[in-house]
Structure formats: C-alpha cells, structure tokens
N, C-alpha and C. Protein backbone atom coordinates (compact mmCIF):
# COMPACT_ATOMS: atom_id res chain seq x y z
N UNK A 1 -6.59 -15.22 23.53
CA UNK A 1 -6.27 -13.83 23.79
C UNK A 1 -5.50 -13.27 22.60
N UNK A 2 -5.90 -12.19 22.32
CA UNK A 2 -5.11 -11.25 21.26
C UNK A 2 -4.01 -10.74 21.44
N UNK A 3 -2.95 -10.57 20.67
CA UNK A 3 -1.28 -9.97 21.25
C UNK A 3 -1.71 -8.64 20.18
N UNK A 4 -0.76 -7.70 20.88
CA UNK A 4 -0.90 -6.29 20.06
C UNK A 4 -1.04 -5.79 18.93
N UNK A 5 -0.31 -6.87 18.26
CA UNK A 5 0.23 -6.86 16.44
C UNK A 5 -1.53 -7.04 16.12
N UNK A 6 -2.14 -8.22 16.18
CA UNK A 6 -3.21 -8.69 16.19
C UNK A 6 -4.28 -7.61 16.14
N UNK A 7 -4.83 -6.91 17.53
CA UNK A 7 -5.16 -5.90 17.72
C UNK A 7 -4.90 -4.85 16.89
N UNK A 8 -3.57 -4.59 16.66
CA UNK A 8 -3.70 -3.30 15.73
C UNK A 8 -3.83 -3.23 14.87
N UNK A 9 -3.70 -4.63 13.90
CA UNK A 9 -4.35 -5.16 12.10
C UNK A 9 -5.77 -5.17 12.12
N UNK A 10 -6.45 -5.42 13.09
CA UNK A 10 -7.78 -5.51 12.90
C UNK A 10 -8.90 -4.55 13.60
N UNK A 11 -8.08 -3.60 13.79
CA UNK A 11 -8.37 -2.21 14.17
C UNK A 11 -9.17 -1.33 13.03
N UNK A 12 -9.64 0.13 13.45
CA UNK A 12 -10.46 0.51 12.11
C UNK A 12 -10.19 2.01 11.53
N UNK A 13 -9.34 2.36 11.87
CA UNK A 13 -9.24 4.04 11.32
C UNK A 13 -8.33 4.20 10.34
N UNK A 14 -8.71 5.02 9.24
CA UNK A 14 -7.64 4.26 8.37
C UNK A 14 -6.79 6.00 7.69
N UNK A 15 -5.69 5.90 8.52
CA UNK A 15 -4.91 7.09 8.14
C UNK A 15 -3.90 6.89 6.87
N UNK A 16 -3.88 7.24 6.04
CA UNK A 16 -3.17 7.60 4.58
C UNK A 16 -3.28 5.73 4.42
N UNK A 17 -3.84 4.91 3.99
CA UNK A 17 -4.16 3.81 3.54
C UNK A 17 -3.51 2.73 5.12
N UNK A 18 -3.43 3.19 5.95
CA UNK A 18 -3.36 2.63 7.36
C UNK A 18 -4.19 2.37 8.39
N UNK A 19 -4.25 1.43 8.47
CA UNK A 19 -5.76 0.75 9.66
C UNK A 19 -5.09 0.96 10.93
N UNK A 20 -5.32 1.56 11.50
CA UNK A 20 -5.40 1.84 12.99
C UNK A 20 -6.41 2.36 13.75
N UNK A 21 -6.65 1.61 15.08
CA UNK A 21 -7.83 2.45 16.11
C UNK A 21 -7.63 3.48 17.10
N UNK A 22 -8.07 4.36 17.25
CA UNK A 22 -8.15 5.60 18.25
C UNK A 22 -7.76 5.10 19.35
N UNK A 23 -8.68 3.79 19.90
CA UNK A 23 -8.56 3.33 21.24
C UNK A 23 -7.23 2.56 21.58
N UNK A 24 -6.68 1.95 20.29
CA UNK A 24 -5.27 1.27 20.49
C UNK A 24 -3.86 1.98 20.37
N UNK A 25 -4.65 3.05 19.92
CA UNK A 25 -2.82 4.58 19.96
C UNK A 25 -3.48 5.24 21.00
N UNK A 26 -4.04 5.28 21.38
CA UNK A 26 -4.15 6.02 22.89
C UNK A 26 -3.24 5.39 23.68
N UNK A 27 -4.02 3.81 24.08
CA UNK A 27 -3.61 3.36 24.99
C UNK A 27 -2.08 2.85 24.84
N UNK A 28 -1.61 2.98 23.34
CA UNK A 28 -0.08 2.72 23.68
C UNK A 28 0.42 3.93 23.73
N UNK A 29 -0.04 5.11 23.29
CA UNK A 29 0.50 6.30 23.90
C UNK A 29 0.43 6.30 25.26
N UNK A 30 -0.72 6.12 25.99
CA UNK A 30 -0.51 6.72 26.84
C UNK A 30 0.14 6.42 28.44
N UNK A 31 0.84 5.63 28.26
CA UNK A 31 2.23 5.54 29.20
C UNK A 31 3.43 6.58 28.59
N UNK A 32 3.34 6.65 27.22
CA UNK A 32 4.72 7.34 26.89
C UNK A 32 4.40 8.67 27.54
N UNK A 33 5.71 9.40 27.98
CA UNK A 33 5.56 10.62 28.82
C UNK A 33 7.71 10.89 28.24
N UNK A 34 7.54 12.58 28.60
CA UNK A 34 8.49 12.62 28.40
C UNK A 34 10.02 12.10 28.95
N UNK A 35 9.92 11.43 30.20
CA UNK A 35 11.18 10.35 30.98
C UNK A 35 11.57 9.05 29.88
N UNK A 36 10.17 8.84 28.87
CA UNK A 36 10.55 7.93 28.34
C UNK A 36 10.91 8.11 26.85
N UNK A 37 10.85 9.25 26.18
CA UNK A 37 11.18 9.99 25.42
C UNK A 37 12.52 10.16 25.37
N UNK A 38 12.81 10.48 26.48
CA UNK A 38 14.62 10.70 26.46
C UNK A 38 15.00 9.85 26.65
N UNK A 39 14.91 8.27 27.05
CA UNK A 39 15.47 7.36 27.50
C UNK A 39 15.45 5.98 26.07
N UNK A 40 14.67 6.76 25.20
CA UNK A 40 13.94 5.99 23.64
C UNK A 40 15.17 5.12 22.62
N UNK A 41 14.81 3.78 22.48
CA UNK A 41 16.04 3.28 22.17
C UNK A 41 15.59 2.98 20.53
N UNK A 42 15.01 3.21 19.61
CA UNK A 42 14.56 2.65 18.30
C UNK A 42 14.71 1.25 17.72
N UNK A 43 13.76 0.80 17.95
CA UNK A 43 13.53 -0.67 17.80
C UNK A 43 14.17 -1.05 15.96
N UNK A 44 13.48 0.09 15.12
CA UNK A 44 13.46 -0.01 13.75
C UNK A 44 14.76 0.97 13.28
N UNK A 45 14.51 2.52 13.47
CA UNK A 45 15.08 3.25 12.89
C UNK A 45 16.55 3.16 13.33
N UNK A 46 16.99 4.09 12.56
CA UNK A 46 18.69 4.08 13.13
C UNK A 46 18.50 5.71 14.18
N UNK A 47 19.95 5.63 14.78
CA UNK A 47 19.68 7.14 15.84
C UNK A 47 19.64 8.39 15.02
N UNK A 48 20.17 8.35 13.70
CA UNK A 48 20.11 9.20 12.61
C UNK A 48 18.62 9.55 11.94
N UNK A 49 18.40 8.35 11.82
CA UNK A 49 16.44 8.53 11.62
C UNK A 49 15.79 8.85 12.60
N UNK A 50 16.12 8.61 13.65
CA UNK A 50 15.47 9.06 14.91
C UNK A 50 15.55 10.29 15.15
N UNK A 51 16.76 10.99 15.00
CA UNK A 51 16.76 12.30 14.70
C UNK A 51 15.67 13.07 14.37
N UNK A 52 16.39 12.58 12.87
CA UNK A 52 15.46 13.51 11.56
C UNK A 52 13.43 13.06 12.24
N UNK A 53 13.43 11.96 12.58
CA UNK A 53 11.89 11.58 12.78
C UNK A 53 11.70 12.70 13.75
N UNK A 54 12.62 12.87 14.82
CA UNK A 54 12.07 13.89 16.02
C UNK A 54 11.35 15.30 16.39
N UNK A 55 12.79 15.86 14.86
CA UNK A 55 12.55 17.16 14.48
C UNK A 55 11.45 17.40 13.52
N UNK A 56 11.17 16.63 13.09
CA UNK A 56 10.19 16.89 11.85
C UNK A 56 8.66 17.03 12.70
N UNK A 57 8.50 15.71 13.78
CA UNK A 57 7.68 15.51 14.54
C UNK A 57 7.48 16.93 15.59
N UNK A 58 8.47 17.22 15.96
CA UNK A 58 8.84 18.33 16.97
C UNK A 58 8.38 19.60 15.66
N UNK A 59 8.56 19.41 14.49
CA UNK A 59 8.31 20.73 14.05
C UNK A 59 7.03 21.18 13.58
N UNK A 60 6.49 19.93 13.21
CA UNK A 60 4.96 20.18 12.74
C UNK A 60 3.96 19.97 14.33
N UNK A 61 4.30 19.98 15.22
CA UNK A 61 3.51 19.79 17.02
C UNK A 61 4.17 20.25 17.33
N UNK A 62 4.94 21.80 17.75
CA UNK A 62 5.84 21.58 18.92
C UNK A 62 5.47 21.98 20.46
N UNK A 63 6.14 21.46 21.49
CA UNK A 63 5.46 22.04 22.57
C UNK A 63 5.34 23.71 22.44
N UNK A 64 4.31 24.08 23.52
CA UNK A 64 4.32 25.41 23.50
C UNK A 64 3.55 25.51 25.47
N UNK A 65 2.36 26.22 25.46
CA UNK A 65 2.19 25.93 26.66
C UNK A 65 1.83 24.59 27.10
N UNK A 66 1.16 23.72 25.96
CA UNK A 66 0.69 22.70 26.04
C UNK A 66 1.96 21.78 25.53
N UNK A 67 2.14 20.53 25.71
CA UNK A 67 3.10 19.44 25.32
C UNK A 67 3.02 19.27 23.80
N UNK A 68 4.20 19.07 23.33
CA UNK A 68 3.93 18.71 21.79
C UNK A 68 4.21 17.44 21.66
N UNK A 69 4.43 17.07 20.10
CA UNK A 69 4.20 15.86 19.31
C UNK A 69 5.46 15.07 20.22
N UNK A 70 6.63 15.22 20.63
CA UNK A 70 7.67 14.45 20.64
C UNK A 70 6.92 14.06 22.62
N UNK A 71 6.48 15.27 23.79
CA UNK A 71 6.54 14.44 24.71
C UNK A 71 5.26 13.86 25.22
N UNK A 72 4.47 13.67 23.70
CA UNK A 72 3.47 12.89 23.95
C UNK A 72 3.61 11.31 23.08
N UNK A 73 4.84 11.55 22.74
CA UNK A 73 5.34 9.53 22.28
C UNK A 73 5.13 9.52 20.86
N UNK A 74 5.15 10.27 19.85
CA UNK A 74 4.70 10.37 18.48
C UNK A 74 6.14 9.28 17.86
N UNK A 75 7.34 10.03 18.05
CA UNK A 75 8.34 9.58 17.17
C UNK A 75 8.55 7.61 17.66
N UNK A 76 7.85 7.65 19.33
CA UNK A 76 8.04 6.00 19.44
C UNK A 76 6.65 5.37 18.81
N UNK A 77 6.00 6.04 18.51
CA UNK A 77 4.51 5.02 17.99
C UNK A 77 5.04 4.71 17.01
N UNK A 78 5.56 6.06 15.70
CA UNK A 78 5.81 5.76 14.56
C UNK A 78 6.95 4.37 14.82
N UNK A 79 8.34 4.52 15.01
CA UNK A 79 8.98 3.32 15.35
C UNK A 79 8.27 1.77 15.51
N UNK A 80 7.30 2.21 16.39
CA UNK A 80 6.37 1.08 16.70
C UNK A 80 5.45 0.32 15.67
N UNK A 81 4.92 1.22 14.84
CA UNK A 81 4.31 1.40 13.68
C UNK A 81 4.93 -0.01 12.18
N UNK A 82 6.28 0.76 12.77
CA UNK A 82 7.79 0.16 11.57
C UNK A 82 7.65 -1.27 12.15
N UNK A 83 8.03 -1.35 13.15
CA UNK A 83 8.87 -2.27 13.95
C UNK A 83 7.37 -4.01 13.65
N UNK A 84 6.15 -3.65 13.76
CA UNK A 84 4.77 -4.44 14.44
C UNK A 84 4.34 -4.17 12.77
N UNK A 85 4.84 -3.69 11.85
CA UNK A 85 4.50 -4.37 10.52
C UNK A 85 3.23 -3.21 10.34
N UNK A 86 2.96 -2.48 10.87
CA UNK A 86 1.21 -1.95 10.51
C UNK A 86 1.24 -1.17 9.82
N UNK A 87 2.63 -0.07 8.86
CA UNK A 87 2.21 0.49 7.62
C UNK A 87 1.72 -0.38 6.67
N UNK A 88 1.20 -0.19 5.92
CA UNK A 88 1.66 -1.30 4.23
C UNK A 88 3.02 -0.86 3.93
N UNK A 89 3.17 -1.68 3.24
CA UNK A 89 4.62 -1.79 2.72
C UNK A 89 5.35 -0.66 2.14
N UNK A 90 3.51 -0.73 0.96
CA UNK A 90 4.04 0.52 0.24
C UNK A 90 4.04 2.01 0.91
N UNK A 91 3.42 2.03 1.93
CA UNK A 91 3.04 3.16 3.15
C UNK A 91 4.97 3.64 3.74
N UNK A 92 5.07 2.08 4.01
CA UNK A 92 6.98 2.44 4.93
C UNK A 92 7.34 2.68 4.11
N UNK A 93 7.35 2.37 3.06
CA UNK A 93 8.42 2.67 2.02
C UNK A 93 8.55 4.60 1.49
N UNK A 94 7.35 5.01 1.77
CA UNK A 94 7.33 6.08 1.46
C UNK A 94 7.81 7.09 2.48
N UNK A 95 7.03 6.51 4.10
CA UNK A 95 7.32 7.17 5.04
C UNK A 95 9.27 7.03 5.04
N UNK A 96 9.41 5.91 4.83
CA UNK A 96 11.33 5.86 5.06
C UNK A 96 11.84 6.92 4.03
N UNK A 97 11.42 6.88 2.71
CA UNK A 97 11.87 7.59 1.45
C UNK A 97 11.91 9.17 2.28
N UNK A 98 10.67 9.37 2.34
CA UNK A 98 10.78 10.71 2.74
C UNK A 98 11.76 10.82 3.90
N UNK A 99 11.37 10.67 5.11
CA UNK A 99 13.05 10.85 5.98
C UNK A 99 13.72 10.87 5.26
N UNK A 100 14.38 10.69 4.53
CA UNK A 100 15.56 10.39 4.12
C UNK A 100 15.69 10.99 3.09
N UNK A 101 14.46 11.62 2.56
CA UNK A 101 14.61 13.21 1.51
C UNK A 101 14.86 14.28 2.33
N UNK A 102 14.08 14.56 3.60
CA UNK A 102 14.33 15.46 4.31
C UNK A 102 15.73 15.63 4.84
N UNK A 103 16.27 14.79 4.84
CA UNK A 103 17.89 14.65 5.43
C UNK A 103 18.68 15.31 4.17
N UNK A 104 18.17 14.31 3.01
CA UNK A 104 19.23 14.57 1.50
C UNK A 104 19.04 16.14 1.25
N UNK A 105 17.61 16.75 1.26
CA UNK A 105 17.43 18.07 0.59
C UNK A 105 17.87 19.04 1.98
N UNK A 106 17.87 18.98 3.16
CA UNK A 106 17.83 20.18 3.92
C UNK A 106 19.38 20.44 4.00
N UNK A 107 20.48 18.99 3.87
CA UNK A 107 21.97 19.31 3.38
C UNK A 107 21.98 19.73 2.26
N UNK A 108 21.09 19.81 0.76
CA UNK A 108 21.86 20.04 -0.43
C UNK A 108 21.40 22.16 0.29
N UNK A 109 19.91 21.99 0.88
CA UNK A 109 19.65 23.49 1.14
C UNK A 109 20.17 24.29 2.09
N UNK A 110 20.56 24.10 2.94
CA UNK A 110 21.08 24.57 4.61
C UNK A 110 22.60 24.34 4.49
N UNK A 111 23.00 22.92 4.05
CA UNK A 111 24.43 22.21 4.59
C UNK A 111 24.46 22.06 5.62
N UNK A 112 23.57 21.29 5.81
CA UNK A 112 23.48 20.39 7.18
C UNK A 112 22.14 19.54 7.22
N UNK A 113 22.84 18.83 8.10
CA UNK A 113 22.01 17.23 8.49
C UNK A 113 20.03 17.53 8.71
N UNK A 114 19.35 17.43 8.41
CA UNK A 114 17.95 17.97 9.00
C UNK A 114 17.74 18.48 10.40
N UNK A 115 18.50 16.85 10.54
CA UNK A 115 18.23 17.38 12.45
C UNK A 115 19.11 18.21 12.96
N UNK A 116 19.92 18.78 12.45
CA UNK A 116 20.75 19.93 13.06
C UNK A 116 20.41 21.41 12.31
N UNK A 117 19.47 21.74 11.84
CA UNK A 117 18.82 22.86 11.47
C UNK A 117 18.10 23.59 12.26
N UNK A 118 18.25 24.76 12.11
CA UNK A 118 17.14 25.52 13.06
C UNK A 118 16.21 25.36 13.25
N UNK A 119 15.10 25.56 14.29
CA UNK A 119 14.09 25.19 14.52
C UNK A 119 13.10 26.50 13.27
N UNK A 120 13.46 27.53 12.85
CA UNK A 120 13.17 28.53 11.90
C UNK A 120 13.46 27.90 10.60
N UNK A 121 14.32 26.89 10.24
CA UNK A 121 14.69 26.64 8.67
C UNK A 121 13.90 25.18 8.82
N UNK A 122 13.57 24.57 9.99
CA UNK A 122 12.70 23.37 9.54
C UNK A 122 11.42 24.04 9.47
N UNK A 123 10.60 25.01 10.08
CA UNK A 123 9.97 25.41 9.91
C UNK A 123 9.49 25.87 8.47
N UNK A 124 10.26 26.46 7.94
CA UNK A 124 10.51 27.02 6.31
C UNK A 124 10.14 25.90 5.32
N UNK A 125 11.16 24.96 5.44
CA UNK A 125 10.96 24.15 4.38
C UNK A 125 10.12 22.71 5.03
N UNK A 126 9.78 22.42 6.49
CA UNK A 126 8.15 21.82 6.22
C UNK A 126 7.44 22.93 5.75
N UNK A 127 6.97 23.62 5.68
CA UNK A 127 5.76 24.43 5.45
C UNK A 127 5.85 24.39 3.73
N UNK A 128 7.01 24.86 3.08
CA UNK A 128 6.74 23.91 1.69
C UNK A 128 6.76 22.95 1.19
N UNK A 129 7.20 21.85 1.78
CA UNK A 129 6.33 20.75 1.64
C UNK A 129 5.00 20.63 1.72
N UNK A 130 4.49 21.24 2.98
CA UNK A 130 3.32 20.99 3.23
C UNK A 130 2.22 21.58 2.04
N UNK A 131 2.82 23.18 1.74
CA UNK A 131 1.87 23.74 0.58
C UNK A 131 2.04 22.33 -0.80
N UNK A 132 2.99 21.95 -0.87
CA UNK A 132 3.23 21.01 -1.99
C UNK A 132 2.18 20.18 -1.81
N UNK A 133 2.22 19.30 -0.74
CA UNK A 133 0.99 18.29 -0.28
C UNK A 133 0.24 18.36 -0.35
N UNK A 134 -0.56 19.74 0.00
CA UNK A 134 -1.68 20.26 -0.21
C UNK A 134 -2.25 20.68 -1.64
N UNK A 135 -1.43 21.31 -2.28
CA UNK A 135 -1.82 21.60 -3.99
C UNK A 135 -1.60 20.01 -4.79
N UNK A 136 -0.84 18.78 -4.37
CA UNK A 136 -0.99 17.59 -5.49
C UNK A 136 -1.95 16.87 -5.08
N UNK A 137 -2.74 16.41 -5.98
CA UNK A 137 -3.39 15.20 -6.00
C UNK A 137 -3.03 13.86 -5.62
N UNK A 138 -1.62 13.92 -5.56
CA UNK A 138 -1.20 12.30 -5.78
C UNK A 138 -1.02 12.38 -4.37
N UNK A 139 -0.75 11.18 -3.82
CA UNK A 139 -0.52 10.49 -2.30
C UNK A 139 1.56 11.73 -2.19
N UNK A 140 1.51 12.24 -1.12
CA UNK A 140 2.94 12.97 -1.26
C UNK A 140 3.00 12.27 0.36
N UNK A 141 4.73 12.45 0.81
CA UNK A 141 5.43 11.83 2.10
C UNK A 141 4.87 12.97 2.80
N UNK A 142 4.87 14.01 3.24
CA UNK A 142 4.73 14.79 3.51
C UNK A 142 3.59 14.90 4.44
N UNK A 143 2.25 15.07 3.44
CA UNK A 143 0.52 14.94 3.93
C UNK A 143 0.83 13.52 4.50
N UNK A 144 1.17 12.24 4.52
CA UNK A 144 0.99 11.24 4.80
C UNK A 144 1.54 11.36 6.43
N UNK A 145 2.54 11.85 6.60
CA UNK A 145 3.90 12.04 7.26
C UNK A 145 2.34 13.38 8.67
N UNK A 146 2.60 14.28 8.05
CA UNK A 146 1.88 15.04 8.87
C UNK A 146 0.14 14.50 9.38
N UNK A 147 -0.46 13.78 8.52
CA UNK A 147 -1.87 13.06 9.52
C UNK A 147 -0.94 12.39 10.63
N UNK A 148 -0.63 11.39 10.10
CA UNK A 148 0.06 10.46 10.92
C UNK A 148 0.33 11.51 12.33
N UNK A 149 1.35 12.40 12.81
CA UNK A 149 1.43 12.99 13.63
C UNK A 149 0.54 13.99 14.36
N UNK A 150 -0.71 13.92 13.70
CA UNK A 150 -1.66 15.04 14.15
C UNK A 150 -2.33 13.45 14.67
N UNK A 151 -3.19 12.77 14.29
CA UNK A 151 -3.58 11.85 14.32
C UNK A 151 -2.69 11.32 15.80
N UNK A 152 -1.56 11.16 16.04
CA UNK A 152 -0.86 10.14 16.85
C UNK A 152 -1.05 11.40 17.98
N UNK A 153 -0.65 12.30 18.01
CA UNK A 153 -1.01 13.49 19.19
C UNK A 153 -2.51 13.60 19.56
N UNK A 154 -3.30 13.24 18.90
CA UNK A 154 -4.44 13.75 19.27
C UNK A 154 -4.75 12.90 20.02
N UNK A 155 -4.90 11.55 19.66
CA UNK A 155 -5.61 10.33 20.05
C UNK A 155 -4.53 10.10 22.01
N UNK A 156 -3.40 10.87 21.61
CA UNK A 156 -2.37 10.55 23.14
C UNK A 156 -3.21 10.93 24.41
N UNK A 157 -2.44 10.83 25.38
CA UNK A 157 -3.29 11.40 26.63
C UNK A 157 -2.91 12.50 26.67
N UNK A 158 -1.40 12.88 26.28
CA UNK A 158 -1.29 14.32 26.54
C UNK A 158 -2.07 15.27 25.87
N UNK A 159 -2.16 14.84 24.12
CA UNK A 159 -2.94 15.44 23.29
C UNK A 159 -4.12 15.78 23.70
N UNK A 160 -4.82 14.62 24.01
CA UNK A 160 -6.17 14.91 24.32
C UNK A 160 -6.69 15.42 25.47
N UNK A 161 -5.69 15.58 26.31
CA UNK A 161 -6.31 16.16 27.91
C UNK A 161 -5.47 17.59 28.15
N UNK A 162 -4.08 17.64 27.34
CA UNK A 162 -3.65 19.11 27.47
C UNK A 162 -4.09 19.97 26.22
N UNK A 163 -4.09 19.27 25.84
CA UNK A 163 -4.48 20.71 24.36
C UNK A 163 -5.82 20.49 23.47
N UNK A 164 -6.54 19.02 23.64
CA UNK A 164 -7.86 18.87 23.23
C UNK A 164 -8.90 18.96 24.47
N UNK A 165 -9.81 19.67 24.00
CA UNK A 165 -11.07 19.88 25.16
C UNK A 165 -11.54 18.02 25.54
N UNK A 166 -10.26 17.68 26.38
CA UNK A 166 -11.14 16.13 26.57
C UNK A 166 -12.09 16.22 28.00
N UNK A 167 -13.08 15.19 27.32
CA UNK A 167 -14.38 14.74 28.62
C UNK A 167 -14.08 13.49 28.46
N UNK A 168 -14.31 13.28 29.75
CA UNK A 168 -14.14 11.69 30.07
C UNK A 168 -15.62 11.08 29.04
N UNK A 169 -15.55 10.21 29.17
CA UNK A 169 -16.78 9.08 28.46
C UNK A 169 -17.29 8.16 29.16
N UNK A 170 -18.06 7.48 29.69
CA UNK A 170 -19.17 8.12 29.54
C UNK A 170 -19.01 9.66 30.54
N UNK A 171 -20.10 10.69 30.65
CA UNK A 171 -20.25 11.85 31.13
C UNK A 171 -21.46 12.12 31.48
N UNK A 172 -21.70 13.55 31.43
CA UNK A 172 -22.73 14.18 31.10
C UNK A 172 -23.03 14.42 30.16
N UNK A 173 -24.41 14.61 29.74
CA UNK A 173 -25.11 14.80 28.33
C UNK A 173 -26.00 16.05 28.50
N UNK A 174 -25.56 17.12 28.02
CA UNK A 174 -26.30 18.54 28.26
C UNK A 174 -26.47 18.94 26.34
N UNK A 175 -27.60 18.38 25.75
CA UNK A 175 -28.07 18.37 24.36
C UNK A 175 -27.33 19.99 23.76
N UNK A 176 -28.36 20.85 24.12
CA UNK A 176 -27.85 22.23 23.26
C UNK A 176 -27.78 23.08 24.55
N UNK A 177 -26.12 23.41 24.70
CA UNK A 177 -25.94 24.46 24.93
C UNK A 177 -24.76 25.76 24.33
N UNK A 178 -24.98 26.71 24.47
CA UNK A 178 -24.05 27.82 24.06
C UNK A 178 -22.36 26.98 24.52
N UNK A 179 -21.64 27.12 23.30
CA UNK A 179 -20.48 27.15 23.37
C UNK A 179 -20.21 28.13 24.09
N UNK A 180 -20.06 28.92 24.63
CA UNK A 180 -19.35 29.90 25.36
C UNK A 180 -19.27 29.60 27.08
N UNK A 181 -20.75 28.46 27.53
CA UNK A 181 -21.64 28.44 28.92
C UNK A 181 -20.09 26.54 28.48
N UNK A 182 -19.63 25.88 27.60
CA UNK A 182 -18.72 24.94 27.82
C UNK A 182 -17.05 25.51 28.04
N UNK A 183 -16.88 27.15 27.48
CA UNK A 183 -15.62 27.47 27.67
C UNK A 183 -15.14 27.04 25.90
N UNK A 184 -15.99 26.90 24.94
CA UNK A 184 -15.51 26.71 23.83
C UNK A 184 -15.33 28.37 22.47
N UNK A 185 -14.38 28.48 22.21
CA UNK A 185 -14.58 29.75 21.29
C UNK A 185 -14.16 29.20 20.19
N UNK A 186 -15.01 29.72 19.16
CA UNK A 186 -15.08 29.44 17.90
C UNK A 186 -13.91 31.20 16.84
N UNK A 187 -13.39 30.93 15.96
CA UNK A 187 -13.04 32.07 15.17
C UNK A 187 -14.23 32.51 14.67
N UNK A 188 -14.64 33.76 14.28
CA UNK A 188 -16.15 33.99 13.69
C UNK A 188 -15.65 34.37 11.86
C-alpha cells in the first residue's frame, strides 16, 4: 500500500516545476472546511508565516458570495506541501523567500507587518507583483505563489462545486449544446 508522501511524488500535474495530481489535492482538500481553518496548527511554517501565507492567499481568492482561497484549505495544503517534501527544493526556497519579501517590503512600504495591512494595500501591492510576474520571463515568487493558489482552490471541493461549474463524473454526455440551454455565459 502507498502512504501519501508516495502518492503525491508520483502524481502528474506539474505546477511551477511541481508534480502534483488534481485527484490527490482534491481529496486532501476536501475535508478542509472552514472549522478547520480556524483551528490550523502549522506543521512547517511559523504563526508569523502563517499569517503572511493567509493574507496573501485570502488576497489573491477572497471569499465573496462564493468561499475563497483560505476556507477552502489553500494556506494548509501549502503547509502540507512544505511539511511532505513535494516542492523541489529550489521551488521552497523561493516560495519561503518570497513570504518573507512580502513581510520585509510591505513594512519598508506601509510600516507594518503584511499581515496587518489592509485588505486595499494588499490588494495594491499583490497586483504589482503580479504585473511584474507577468511582464518577466524568468521564474518570479509571485506567478509561482499565485498558480499554486488558483490551482489549490480549484481542484478543492469548495472551489469546484461553489464557484466552478462542477458535474459529477461520470454523468451525462449531451455532445453539442448551446451554452446558454447549460446556464454557461461567455464575455463576447
């Protein structure tokens, strides 16, 4: 029999140079719910990284009508992630670096801790990061930092059944029909 660690090395989706499967972050998402969110003890990080991991997580997903990144288990996968060895090395090393830029720069910018910033000034300065990520070529914390959390929400149960159009599997198979006759709208 396979133990988890096992399972999740030889898994196949490979987010910012990270092998992981859809079917194995689901299913460890999907017990996490928000009772266990608040009750979250960090196996890896310190409560200070846990922080900064929360808000950042909370800022790029946040709830709205639908659940966001934090009470669908994002900030414990990542932990989990740390803790079961499955970044590469050079992967944690970057993901830790960055926390821990976001902490250093939002005190040299705000004067104050990341995680005690407005939910408007994390907003601000992820979003330039993010344009940053997006205009370099090179691997940035940032783009790596944000799949990872789109990726870990989607694949959740909350993700996928409150805010992604999920169908069970197997289903029905109706070949071509009008998006509109499934309840799907497209931007034109």
């Amino acid at each position: 029999m396979m133990n988890r660690r096992e399972a999740l090395k030889q898994s196949i989706l490979v987010i910012g140079g990270t092998v992981v499967s859809a079917s194995v972050v689901s299913s460890m998402l999907t017990s996490c719910n928000a009772d266990v969110a608040e009750k979250w003890i960090p196996a890896v990080l310190t409560q200070d990284q846990a922080a900064i991991l929360t808000k950042a997580v909370d800022t790029v997903i946040p709830a709205t009508s639908t659940p966001g990144a934090v009470q669908a288990g994002v900030p414990q996968l990542f932990d989990l992630f740390l803790k079961d060895n499955i970044f590469k090395k050079e992967d944690k090393e970057m993901m830790m670096n960055g926390l821990a830029s976001l902490d250093t720069e939002a005190q040299a910018k705000y004067g104050k801790p990341f995680a005690q910033i407005t939910e408007e000034q994390a907003f601000e300065y992820l979003s330039e990061l993010d344009k940053a990520a997006i205009a370099s070529k090179e691997p940035m914390f940032f783009g790596a930092f944000k799949q990872f959390v789109v990726f870990a929400f989607a694949t959740s149960e909350l993700g996928a059944t409150q805010h992604l159009q999920y169908q069970a599997v197997p289903g029905e198979y109706s070949g071509c029909v009008p998006l509109t006759q499934i309840g799907v709208t497209w931007a034109v």
